[in-house]
PDB file of N, CA and C in Angstrom:
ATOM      1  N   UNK A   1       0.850  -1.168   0.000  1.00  0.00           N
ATOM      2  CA  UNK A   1       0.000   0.000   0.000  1.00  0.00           C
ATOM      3  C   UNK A   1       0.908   1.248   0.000  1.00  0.00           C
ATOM      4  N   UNK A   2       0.479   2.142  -0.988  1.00  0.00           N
ATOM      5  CA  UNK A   2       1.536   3.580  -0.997  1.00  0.00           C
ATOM      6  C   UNK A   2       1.294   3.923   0.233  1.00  0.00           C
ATOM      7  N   UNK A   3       2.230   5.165   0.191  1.00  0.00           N
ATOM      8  CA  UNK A   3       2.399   5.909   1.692  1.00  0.00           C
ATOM      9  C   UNK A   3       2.248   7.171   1.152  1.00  0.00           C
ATOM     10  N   UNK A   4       1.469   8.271   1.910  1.00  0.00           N
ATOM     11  CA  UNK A   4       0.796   9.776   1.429  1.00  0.00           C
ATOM     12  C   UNK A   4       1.443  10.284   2.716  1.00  0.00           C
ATOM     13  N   UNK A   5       2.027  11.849   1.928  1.00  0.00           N
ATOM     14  CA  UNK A   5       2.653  12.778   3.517  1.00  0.00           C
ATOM     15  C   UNK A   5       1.572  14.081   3.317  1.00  0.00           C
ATOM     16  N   UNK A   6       1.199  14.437   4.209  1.00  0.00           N
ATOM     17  CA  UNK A   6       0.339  15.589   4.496  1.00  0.00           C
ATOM     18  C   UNK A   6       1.141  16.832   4.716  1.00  0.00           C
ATOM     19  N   UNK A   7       1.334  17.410   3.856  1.00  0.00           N
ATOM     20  CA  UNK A   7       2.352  18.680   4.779  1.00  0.00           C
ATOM     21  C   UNK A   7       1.240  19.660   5.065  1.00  0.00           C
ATOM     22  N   UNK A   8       1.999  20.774   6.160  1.00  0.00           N
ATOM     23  CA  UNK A   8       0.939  21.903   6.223  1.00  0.00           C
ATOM     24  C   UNK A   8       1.542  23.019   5.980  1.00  0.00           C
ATOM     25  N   UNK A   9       1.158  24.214   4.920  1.00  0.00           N
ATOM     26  CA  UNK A   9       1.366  24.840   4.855  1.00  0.00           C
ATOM     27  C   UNK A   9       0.689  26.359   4.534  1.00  0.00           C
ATOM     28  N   UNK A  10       0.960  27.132   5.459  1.00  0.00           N
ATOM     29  CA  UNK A  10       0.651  28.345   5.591  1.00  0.00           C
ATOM     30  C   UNK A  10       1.518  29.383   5.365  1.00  0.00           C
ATOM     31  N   UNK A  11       1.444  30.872   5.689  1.00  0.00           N
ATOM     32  CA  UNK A  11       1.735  32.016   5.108  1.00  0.00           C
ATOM     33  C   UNK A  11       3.252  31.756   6.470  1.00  0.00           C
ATOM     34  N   UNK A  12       2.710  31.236   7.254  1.00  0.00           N
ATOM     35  CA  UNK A  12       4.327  31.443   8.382  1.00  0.00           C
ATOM     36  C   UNK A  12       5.593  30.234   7.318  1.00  0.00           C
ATOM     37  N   UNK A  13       5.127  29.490   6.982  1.00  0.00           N
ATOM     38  CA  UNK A  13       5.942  28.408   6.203  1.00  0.00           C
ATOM     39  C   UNK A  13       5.882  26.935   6.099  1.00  0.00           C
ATOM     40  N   UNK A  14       6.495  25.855   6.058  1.00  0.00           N
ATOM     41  CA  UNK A  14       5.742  24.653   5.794  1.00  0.00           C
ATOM     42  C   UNK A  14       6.147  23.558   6.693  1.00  0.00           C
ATOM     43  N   UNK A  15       5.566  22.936   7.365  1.00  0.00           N
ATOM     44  CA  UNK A  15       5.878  22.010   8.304  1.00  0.00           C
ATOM     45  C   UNK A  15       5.005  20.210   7.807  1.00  0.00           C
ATOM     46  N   UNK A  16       6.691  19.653   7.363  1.00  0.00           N
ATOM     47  CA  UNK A  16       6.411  18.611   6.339  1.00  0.00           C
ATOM     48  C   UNK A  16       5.954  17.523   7.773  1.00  0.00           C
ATOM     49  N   UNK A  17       5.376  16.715   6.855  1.00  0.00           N
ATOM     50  CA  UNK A  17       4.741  15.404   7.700  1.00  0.00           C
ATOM     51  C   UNK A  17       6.035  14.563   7.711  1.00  0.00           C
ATOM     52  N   UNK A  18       6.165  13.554   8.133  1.00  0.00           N
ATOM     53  CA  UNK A  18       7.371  13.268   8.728  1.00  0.00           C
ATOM     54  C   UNK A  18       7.049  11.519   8.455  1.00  0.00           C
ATOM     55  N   UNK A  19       6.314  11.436   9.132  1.00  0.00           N
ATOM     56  CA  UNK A  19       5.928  10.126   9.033  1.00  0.00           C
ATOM     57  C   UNK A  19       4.623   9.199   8.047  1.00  0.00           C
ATOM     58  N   UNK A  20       3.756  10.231   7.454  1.00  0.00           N
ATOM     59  CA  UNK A  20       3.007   9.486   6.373  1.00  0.00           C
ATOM     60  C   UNK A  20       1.706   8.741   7.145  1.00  0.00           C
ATOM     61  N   UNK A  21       0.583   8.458   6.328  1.00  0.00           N
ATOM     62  CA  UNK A  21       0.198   7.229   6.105  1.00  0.00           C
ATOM     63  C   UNK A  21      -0.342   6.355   4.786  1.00  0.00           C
ATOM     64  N   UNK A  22      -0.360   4.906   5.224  1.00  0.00           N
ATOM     65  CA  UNK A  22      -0.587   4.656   4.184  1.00  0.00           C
ATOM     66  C   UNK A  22      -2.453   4.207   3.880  1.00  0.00           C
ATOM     67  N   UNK A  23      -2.495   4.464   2.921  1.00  0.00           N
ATOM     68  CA  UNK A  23      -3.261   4.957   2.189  1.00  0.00           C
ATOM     69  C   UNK A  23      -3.768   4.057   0.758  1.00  0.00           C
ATOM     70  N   UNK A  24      -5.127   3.312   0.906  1.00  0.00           N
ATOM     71  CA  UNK A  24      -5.698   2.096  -0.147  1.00  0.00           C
ATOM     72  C   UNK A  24      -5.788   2.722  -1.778  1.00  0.00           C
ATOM     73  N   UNK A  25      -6.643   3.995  -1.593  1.00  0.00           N
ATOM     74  CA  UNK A  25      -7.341   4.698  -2.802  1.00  0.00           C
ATOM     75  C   UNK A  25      -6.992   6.369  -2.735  1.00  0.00           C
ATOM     76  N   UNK A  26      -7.037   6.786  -3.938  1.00  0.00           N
ATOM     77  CA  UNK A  26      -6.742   8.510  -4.647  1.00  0.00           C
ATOM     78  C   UNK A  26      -7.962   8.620  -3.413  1.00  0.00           C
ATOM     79  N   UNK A  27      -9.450   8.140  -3.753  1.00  0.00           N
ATOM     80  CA  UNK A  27     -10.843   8.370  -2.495  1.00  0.00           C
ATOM     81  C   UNK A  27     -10.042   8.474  -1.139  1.00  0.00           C
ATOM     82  N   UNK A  28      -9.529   7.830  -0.343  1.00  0.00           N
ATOM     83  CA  UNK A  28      -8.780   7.527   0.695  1.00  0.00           C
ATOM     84  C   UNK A  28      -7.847   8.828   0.899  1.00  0.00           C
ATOM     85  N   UNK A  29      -6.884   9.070  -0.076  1.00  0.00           N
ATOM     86  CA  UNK A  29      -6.270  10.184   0.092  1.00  0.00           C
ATOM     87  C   UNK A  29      -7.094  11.402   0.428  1.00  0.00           C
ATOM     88  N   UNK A  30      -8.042  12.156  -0.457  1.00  0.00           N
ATOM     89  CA  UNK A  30      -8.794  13.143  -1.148  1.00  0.00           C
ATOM     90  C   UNK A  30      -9.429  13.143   0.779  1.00  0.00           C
ATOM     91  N   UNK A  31      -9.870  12.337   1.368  1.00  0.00           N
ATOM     92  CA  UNK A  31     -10.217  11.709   2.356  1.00  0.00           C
ATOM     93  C   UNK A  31      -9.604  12.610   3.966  1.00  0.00           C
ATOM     94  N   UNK A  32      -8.697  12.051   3.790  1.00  0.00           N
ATOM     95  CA  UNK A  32      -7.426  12.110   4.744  1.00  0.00           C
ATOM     96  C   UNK A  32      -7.104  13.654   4.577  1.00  0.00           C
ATOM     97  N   UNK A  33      -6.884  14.427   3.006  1.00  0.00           N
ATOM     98  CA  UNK A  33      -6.664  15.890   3.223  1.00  0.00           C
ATOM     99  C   UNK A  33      -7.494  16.747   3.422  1.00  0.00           C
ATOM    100  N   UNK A  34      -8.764  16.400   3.234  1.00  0.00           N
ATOM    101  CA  UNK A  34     -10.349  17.289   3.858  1.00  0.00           C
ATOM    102  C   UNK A  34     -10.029  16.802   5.618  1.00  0.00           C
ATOM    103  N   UNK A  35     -10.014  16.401   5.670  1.00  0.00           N
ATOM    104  CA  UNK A  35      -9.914  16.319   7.571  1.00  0.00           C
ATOM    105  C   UNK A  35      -8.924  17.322   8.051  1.00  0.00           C
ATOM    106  N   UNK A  36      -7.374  16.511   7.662  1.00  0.00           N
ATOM    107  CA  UNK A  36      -6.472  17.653   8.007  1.00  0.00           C
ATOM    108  C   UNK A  36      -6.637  18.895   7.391  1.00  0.00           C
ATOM    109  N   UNK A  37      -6.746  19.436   6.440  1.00  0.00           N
ATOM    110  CA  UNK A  37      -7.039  20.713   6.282  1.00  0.00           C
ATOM    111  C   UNK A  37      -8.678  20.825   7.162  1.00  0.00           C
ATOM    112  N   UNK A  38      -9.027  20.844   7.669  1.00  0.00           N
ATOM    113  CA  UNK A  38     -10.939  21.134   8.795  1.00  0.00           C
ATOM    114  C   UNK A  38      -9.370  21.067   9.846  1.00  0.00           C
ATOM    115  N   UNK A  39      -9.195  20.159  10.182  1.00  0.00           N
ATOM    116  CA  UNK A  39      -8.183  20.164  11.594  1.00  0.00           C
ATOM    117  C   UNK A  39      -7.730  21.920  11.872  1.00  0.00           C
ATOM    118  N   UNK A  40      -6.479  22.392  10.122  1.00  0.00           N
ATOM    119  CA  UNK A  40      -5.474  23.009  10.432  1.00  0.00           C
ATOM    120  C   UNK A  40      -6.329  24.461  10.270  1.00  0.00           C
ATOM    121  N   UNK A  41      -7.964  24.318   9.764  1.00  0.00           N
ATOM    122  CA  UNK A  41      -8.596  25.620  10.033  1.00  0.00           C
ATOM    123  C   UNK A  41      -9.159  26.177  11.273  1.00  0.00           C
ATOM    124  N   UNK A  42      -9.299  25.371  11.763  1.00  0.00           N
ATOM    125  CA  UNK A  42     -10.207  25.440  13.060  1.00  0.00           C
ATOM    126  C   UNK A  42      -8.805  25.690  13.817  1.00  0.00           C
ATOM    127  N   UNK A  43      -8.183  25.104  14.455  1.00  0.00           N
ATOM    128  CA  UNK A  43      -7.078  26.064  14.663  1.00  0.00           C
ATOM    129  C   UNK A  43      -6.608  26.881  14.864  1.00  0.00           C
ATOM    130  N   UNK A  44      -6.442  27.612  13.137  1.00  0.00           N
ATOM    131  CA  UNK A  44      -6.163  28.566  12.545  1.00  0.00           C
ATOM    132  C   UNK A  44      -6.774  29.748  12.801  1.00  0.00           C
ATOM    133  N   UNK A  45      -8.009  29.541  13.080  1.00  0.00           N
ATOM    134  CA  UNK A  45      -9.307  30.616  13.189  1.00  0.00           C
ATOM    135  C   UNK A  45      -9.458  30.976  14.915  1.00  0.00           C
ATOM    136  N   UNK A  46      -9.571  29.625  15.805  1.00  0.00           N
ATOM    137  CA  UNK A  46      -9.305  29.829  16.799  1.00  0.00           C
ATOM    138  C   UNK A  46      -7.850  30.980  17.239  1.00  0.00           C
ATOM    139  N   UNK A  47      -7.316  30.595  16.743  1.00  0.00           N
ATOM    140  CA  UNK A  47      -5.586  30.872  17.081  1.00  0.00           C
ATOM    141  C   UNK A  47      -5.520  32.769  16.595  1.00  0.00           C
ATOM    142  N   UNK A  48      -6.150  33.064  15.731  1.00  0.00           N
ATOM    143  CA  UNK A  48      -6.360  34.231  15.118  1.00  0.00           C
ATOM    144  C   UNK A  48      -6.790  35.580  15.562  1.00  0.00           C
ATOM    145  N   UNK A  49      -6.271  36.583  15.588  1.00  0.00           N
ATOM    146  CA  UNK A  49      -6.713  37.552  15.851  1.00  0.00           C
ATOM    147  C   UNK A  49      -7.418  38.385  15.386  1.00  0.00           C
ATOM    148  N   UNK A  50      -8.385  39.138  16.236  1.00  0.00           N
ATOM    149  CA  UNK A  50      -9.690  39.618  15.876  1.00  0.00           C
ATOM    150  C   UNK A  50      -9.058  40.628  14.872  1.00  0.00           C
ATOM    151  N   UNK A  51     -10.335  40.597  13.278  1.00  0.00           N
ATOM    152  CA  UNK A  51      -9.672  41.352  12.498  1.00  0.00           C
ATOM    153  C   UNK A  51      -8.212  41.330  11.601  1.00  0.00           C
ATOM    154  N   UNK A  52      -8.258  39.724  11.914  1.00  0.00           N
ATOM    155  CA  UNK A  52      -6.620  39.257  11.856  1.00  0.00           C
ATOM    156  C   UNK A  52      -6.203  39.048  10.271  1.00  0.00           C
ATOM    157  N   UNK A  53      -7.336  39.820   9.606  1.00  0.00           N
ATOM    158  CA  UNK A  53      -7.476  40.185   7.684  1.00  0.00           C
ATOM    159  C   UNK A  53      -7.352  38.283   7.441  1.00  0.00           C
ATOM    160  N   UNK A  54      -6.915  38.398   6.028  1.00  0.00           N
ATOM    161  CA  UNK A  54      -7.330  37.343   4.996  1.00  0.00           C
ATOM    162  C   UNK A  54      -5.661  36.294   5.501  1.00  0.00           C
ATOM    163  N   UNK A  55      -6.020  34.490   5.775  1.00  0.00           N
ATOM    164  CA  UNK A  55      -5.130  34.312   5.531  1.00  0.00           C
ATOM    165  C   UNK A  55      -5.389  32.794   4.653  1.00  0.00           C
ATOM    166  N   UNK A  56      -4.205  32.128   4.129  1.00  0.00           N
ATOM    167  CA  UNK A  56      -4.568  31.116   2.964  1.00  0.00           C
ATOM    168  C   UNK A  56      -3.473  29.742   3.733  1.00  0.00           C
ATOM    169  N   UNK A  57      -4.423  28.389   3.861  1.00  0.00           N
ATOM    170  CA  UNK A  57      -3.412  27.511   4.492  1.00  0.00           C
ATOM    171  C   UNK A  57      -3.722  26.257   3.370  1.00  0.00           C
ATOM    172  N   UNK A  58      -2.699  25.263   3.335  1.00  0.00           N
ATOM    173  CA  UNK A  58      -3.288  24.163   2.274  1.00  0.00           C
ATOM    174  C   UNK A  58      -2.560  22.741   3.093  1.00  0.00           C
ATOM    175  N   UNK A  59      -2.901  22.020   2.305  1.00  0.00           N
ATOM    176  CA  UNK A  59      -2.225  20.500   2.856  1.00  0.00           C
ATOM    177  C   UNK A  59      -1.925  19.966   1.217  1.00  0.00           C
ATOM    178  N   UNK A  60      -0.395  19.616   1.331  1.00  0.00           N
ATOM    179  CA  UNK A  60       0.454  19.372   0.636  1.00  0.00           C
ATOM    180  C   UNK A  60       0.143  17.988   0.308  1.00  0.00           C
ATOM    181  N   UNK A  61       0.026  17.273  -0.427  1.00  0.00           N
ATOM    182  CA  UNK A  61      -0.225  15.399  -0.444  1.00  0.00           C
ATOM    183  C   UNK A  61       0.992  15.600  -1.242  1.00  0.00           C
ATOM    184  N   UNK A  62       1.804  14.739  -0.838  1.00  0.00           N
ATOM    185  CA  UNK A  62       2.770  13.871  -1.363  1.00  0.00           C
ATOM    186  C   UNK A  62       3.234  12.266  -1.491  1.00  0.00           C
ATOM    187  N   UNK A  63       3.876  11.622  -2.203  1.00  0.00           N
ATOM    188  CA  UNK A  63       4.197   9.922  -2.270  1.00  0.00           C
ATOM    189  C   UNK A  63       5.398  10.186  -2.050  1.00  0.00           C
ATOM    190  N   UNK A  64       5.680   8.945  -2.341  1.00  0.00           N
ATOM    191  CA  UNK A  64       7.525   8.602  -2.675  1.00  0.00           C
ATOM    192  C   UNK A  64       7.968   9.709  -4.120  1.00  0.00           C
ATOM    193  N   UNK A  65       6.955   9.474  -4.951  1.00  0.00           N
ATOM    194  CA  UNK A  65       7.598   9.973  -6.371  1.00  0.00           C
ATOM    195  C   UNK A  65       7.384  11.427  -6.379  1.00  0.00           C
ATOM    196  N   UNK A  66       6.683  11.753  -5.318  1.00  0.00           N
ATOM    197  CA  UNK A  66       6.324  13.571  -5.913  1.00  0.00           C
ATOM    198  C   UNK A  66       4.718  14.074  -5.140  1.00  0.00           C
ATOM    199  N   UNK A  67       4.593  14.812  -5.540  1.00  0.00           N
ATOM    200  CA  UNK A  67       3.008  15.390  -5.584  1.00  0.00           C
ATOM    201  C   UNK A  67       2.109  14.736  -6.196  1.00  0.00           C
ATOM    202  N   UNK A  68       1.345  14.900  -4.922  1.00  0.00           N
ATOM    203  CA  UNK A  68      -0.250  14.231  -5.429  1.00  0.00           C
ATOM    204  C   UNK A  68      -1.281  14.899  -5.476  1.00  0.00           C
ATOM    205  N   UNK A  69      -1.692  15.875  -4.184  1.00  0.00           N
ATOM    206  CA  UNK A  69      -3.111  16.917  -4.563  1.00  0.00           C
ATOM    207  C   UNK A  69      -2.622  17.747  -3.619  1.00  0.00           C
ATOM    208  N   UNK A  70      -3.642  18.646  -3.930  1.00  0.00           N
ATOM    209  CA  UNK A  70      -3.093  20.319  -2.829  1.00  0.00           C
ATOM    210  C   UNK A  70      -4.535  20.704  -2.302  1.00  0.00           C
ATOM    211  N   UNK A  71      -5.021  20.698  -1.291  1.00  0.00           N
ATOM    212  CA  UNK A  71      -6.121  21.167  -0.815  1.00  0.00           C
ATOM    213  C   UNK A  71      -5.932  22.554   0.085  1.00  0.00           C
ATOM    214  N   UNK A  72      -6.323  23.871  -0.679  1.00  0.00           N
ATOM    215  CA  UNK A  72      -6.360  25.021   0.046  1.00  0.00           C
ATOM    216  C   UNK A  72      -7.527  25.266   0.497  1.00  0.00           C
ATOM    217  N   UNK A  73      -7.016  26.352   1.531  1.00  0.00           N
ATOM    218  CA  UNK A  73      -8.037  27.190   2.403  1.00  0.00           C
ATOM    219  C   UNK A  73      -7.784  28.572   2.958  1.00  0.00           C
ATOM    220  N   UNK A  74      -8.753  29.131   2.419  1.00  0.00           N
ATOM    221  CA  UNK A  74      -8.763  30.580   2.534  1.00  0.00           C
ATOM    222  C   UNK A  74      -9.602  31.249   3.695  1.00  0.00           C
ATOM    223  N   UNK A  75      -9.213  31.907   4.859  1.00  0.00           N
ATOM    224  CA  UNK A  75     -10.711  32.656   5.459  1.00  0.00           C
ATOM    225  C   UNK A  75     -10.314  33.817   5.745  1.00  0.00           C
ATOM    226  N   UNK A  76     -10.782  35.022   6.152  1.00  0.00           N
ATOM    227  CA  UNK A  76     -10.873  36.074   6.629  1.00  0.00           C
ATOM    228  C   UNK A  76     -11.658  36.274   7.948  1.00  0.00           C
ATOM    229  N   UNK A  77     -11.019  36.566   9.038  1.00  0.00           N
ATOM    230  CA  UNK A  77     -11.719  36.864  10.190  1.00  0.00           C
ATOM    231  C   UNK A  77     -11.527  38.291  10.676  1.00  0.00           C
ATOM    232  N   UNK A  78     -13.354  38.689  11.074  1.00  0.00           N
ATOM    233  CA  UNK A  78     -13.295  40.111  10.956  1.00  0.00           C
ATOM    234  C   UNK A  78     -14.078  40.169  12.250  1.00  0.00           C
ATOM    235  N   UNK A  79     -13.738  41.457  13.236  1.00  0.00           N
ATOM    236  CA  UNK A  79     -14.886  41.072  14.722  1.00  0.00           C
ATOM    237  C   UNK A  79     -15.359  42.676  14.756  1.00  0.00           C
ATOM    238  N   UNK A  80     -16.643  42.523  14.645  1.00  0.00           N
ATOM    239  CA  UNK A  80     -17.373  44.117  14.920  1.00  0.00           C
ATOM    240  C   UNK A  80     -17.850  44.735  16.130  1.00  0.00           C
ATOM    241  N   UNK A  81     -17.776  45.798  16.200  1.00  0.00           N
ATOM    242  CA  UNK A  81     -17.981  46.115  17.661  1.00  0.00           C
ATOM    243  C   UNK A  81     -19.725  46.583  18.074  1.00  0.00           C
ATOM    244  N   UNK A  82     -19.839  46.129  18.856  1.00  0.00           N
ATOM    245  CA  UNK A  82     -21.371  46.151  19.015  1.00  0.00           C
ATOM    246  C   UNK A  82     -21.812  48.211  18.794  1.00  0.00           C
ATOM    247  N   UNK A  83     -22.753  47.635  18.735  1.00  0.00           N
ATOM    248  CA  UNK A  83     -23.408  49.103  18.795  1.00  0.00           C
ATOM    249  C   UNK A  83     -24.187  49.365  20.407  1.00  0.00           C
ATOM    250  N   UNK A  84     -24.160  50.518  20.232  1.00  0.00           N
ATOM    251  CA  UNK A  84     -25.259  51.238  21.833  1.00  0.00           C
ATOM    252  C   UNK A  84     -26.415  50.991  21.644  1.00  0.00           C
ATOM    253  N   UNK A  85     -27.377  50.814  22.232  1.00  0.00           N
ATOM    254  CA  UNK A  85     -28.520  50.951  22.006  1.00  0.00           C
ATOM    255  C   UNK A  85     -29.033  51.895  22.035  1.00  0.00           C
ATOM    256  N   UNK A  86     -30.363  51.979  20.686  1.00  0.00           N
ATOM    257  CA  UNK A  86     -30.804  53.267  20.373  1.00  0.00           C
ATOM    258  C   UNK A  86     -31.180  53.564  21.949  1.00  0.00           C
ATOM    259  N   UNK A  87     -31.759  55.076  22.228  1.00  0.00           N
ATOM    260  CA  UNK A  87     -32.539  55.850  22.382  1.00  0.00           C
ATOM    261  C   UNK A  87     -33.703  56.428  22.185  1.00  0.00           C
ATOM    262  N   UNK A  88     -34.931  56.052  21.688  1.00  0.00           N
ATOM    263  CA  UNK A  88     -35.982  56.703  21.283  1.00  0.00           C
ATOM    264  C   UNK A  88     -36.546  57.500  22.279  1.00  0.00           C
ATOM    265  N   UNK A  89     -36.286  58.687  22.081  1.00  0.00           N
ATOM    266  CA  UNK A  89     -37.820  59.590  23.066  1.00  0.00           C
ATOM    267  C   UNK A  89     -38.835  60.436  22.277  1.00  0.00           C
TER     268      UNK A  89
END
């Protein structure tokens, strides 16, 4: 069974997977990088500062021979400040 590396990479730089798994089907892969990328957003968003503008993270799939798929992710987090409440008289 091949072996797939997940890297993660974001705007700070890339932190390769190290150890792999292996992996039956391309389905299986496609699989495995929708999770870790949901993992490295949530995170990401948590971890983020209010207003913290636009940032872009992906998960790298790789084999033995090279590249296999690239799954990006883009969000923007923006925090508004409440308003007063009207006044009517």
């Amino acid at each position: 069974m091949p072996r797939y590396y997940f890297d993660l990479r974001d705007d700070k730089g890339i932190a390769p997977d190290e150890e792999g798994l292996e992996l039956s089907s391309p389905r299986a892969v496609q699989a495995e990088a929708a999770k870790s990328v949901a993992d490295f957003a949530r995170d990401a968003i948590l971890s983020a500062p209010p207003s913290g503008g636009r940032q872009t993270m992906a998960i790298d799939v790789r084999d033995d021979k090279g590249p296999v798929m690239q799954v990006t992710f883009a969000f923007a987090l923006e925090t508004f400040t409440p308003r007063a409440p009207r006044r009517d008289h």
